[in-house]
Protein backbone atom coordinates (compact mmCIF):
# COMPACT_ATOMS: atom_id res chain seq x y z
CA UNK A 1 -159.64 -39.20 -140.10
CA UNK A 2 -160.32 -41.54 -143.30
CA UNK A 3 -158.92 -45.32 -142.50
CA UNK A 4 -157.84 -46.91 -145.30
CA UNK A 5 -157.90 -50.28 -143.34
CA UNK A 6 -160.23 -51.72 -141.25
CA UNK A 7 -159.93 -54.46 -139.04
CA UNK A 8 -156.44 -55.60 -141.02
CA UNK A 9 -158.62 -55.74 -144.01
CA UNK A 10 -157.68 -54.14 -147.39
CA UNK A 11 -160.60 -51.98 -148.81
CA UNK A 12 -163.33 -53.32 -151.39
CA UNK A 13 -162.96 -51.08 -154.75
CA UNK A 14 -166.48 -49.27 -153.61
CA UNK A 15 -164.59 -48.44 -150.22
CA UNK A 16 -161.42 -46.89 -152.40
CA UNK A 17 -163.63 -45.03 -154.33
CA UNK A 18 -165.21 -43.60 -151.33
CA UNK A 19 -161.96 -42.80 -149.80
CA UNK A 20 -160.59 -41.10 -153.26
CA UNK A 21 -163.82 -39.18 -152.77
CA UNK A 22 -162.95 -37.93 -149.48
CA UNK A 23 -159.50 -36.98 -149.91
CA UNK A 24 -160.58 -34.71 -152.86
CA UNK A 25 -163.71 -33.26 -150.61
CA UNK A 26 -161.88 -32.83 -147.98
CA UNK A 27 -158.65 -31.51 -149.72
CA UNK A 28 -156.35 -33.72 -147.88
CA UNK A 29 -152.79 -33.00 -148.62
CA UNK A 30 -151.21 -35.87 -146.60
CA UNK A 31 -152.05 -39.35 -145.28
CA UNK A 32 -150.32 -41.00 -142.75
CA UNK A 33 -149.29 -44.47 -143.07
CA UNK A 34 -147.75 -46.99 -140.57
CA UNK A 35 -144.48 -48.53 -142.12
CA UNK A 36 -145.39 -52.25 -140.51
CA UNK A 37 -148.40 -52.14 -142.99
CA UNK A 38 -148.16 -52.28 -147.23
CA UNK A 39 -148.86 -49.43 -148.51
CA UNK A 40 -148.92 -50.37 -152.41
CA UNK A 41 -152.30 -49.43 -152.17
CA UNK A 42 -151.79 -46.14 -150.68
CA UNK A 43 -149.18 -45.14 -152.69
CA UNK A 44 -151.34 -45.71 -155.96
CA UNK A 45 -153.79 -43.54 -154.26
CA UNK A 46 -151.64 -40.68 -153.21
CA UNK A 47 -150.11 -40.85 -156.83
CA UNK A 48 -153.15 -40.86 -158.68
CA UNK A 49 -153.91 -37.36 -155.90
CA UNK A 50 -150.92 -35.67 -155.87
CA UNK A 51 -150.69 -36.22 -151.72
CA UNK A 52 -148.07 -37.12 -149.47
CA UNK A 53 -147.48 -40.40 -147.34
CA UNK A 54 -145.72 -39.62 -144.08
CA UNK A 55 -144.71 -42.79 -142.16
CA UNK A 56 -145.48 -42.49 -138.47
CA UNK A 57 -144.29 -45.54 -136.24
CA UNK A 58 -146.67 -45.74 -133.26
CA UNK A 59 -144.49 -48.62 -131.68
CA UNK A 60 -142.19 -45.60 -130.68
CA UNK A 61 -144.02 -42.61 -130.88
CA UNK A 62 -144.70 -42.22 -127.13
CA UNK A 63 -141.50 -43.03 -126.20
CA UNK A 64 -140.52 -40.30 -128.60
CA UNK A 65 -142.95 -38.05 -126.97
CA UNK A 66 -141.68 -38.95 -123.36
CA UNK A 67 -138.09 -38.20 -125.11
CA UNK A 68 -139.00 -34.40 -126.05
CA UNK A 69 -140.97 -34.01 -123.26
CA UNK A 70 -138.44 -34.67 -121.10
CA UNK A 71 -136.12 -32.28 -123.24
CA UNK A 72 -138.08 -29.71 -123.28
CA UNK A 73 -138.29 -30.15 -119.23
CA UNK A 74 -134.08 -29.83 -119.21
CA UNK A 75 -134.11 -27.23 -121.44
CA UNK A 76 -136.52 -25.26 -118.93
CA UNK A 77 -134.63 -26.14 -116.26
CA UNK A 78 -131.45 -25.25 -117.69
CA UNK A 79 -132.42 -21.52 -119.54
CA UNK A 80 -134.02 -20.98 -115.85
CA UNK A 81 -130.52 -21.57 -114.29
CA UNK A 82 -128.52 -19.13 -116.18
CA UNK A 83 -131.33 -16.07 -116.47
């Protein structure tokens, strides 16, 4: 995991160059970003790399996770019922 932000801070240019430097190392294809943050920065970056930005909300992910849980659950329950 490379943060791209700390502390609500944008990076210095020595910390983007570092994180450039990891993403080719480490031959990241994707970076996730939150959309309540900018992400001008990020999208220069990914540009400039040729990698994705996937937008992952965490205000709802667990009730999303709850959600497909619980799906999953009824789905269980339900194949169970007519085998």
């Amino acid at each position: 995991q490379i943060a791209l932000e700390e502390g609500g801070k944008e990076p210095t240019v020595e910390e983007l160059i570092k994180i450039i430097e990891a993403v080719k190392a480490e031959g990241i294809k994707a970076i996730f970003a939150e959309p309540q943050f900018d992400i001008k920065q990020l999208e220069a970056i990914t540009k400039e790399l040729g990698v994705e930005i996937i937008l992952v909300d965490p205000v709802y992910f667990e009730e999303y996770v709850t959600h497909i849980k619980n799906f999953a659950l009824s789905l269980k329950e339900a194949l169970n019922q007519i085998a």
